[in-house]
Each structure stands twice: as structure tokens, then as C-alpha cells.
Protein backbone atom coordinates (compact mmCIF):
# COMPACT_ATOMS: atom_id res chain seq x y z
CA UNK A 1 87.88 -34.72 158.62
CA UNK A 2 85.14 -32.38 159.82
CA UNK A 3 87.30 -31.31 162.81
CA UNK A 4 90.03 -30.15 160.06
CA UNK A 5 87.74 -28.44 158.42
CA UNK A 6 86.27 -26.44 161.40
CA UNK A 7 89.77 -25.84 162.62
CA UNK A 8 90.35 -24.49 158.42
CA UNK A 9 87.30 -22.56 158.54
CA UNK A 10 88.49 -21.10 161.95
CA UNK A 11 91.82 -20.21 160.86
CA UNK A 12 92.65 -16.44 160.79
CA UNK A 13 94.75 -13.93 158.91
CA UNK A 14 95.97 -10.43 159.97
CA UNK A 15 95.03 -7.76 158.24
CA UNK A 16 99.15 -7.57 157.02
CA UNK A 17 99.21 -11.55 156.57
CA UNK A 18 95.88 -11.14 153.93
CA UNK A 19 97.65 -8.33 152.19
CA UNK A 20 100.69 -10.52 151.57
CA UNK A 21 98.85 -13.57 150.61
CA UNK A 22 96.57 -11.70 148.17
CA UNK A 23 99.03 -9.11 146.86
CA UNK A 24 97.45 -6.31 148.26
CA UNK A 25 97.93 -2.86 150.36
CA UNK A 26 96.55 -3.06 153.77
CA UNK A 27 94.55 -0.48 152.94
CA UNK A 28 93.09 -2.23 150.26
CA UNK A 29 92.12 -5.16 152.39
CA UNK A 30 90.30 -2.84 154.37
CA UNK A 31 88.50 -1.50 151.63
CA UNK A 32 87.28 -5.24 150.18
CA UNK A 33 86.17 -5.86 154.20
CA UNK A 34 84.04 -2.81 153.78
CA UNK A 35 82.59 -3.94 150.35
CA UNK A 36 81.90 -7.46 152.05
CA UNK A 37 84.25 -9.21 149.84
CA UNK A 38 86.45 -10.14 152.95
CA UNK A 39 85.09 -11.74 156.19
CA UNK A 40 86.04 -10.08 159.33
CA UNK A 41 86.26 -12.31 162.00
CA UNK A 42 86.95 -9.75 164.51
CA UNK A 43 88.97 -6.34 164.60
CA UNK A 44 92.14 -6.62 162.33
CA UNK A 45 91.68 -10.35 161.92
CA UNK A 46 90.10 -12.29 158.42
CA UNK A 47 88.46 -15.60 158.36
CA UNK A 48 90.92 -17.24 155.86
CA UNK A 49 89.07 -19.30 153.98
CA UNK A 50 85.97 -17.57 153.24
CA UNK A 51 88.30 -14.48 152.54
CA UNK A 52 90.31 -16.25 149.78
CA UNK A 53 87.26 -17.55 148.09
CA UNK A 54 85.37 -14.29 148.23
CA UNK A 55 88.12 -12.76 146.63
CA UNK A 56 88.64 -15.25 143.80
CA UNK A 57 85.25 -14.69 142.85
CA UNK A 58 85.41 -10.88 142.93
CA UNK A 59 88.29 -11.42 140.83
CA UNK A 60 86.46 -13.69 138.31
CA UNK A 61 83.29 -11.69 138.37
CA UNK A 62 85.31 -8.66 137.37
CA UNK A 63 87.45 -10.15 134.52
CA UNK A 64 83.63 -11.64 133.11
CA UNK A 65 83.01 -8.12 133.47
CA UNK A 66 85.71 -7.11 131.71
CA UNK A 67 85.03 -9.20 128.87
CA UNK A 68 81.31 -8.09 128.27
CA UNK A 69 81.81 -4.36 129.90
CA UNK A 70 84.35 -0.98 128.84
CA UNK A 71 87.69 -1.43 129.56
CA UNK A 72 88.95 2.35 130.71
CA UNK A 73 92.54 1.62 129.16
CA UNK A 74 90.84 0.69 125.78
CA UNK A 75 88.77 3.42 125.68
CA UNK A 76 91.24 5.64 126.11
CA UNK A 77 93.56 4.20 123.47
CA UNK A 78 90.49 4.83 121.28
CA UNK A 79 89.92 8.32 121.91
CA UNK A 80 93.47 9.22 121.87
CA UNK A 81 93.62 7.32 118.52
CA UNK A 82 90.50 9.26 117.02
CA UNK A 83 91.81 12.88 118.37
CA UNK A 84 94.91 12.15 116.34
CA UNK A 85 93.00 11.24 113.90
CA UNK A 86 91.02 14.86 113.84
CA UNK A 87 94.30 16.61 114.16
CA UNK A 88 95.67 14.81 110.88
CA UNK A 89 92.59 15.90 109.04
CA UNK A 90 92.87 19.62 110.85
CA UNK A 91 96.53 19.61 109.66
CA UNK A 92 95.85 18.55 106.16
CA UNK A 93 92.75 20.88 105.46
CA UNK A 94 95.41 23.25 107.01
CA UNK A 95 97.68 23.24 104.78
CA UNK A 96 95.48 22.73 101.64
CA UNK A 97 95.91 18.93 101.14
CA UNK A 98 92.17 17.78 102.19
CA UNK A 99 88.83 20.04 101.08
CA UNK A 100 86.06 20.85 103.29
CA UNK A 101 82.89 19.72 101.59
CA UNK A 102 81.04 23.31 101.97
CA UNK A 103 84.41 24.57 100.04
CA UNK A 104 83.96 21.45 96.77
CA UNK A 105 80.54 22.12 97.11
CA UNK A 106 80.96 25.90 96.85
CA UNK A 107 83.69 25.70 93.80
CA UNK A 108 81.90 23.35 92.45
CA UNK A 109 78.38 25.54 91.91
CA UNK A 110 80.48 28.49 90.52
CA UNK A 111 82.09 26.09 87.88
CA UNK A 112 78.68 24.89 86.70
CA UNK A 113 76.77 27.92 86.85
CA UNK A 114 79.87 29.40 84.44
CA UNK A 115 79.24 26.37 82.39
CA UNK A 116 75.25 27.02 82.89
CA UNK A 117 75.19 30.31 81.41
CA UNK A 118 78.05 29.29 78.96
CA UNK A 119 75.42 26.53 77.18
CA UNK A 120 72.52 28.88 77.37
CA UNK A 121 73.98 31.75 76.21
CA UNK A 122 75.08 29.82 72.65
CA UNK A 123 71.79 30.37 70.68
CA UNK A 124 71.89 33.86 70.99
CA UNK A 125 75.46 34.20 70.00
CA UNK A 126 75.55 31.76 67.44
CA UNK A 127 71.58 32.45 65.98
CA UNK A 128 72.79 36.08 63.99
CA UNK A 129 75.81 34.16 62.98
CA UNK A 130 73.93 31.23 61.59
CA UNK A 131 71.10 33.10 59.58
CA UNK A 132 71.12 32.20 56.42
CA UNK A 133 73.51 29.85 56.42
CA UNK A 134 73.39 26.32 54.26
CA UNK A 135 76.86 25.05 54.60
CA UNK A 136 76.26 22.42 57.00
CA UNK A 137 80.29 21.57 57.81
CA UNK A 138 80.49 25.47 58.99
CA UNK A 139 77.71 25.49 61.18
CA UNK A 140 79.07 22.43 62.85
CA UNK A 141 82.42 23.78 63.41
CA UNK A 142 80.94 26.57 65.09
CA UNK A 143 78.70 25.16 67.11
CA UNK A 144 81.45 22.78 67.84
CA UNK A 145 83.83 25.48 69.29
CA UNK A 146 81.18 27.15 71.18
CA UNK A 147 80.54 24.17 72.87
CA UNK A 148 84.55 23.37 73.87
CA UNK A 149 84.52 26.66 74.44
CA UNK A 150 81.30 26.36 77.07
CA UNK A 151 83.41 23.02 78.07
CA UNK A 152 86.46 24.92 78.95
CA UNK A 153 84.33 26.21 82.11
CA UNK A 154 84.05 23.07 83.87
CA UNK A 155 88.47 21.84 83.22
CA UNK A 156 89.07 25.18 84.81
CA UNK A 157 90.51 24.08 88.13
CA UNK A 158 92.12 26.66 90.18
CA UNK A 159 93.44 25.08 93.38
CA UNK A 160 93.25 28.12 95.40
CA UNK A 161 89.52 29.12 94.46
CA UNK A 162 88.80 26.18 97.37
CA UNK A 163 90.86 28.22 99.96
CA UNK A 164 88.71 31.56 99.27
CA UNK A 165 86.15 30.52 101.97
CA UNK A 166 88.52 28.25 104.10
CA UNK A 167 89.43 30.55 107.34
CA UNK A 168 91.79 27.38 108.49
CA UNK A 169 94.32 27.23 105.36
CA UNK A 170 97.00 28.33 106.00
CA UNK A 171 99.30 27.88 102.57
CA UNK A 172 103.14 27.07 102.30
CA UNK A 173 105.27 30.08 104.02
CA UNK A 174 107.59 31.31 101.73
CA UNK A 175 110.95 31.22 103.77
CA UNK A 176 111.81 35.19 102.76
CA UNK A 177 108.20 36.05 104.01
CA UNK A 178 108.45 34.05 107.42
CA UNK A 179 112.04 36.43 108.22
């Protein structure tokens, strides 16, 4: 037994044979005899055995790796995925489906300081009107329409008061303007 296992242990591959075996280029076999994956034994020639199980456990060492590490072909997937992604939302803020924040945000203070000055501005409209008066059902109505009047500020939407500030929006073409 120990003189088949010198004679195994002995046994050499070509550099062409090893490529075959381990589904390789010969190029490639060079290049894991350089790393010290494959054992030379002398010029062109590979001790097979210690070859073979070098190899297996490059392979299994890089598949562990795999498992715990980045996989470039993932990654990639990822960040082709999210640049889709940004060119969706691009598209959409585009063409005036999506709103920036800074544009709701700017909209949004406009409507409420109309509303703002609306509110405060009803005691001095309403004060000469109410002097003197008793007749409690009057004064309510007109407080009451001042205030859906103040109220009518803020349901006030105008779509394109978001696309004032947005240098991306583009709009719908109207097919006579595009000729």
C-alpha cells in the first residue's frame, strides 16, 4: 500500500493533461502554479495529486467566500436595478406625475401664508361691520363666511403652481406644437 501511494503521489500531469482534467485553459493552470495552488514538479509537469486537492480547496475556499463576501454579478444586478429605479423617478417628476419635496414644500408655504393673512386679516374687516350689532344669528353668518372664505385658500390646488420652480418638468407636448 505505501508503495501505491508513493508511486500516486509521484504521478505527473502535463500542463495540457491538468487543463483537461480540471476544465481549465493552459494558461490558467499556469496562473494557479504561480499563485501556489498547483504543485510544479518540474517545468511543464504537475504533481497530480497534490494539484487536484489544492485546487478543490481553492475552489471551496472561494464558494465560502462567496457566501459571506460580494458577489460582482449581484452587485451589479443591484445597481442596474437602483439606476432604473432613479430614471423612473427622473421620468415621472419629468413629466409632472411625482413632486420634488422643495416644490410641496414651496406650494405648500404660499397656500398657508394666503390662508395666514386670510384669518388675521378677519377682525379688521369684520370689526366696522360688527359695531353695534346684537343680532347674534347675523354675526355668525358672517363670521361664518369669512372664515370659508379664509378656508377657500388652503382647497385651492393648482397643479401647475408645483412646476413653477421645477427646471426638469417638462409637461405633455401638444401634438400641433411638437410639428
Amino acid at each position: 500500500m505505501r508503495n501505491e501511494s508513493a508511486a500516486e503521489s509521484e504521478m505527473l500531469f502535463t500542463t495540457k493533461q491538468l487543463a483537461e482534467i480540471l476544465n481549465l485553459s493552459p494558461r490558467r493552470v499556469q496562473q494557479l502554479a504561480e499563485e501556489g495552488v498547483l504543485v510544479k514538479s518540474s517545468r511543464g509537469k504537475y504533481k497530480a495529486v497534490e494539484s487536484i486537492q489544492n485546487f478543490i480547496r481553492q475552489l471551496s475556499k472561494e464558494q465560502s467566500g462567496k457566501a459571506s463576501g460580494v458577489d460582482y454579478f449581484d452587485e451589479r444586478a443591484l445597481h442596474e436595478k437602483a439606476k432604473r429605479e432613479k430614471a423612473q423617478l427622473e421620468l415621472a417628476v419629468m413629466k409632472g406625475e411625482l413632486h420634488r419635496s422643495e416644490d410641496v414644500e414651496f406650494v405648500m408655504n404660499d397656500m398657508i401664508a394666503a390662508f395666514r393673512s386670510r384669518i388675521l386679516a378677519i377682525p379688521s374687516k369684520l370689526a366696522p361691520q360688527l359695531a353695534g350689532k346684537t343680532d347674534i344669528p347675523m354675526i355668525q353668518q358672517l363670521l361664518s363666511l369669512e372664515t370659508n372664505e379664509a378656508l377657500s385658500e388652503l382647497s385651492n390646488y393648482d397643479p401647475a403652481a408645483f412646476y413653477e420652480n421645477n427646471p426638469d418638468y417638462v409637461g405633455p407636448v401638444d401634438s400641433e406644437e411638437a410639428e
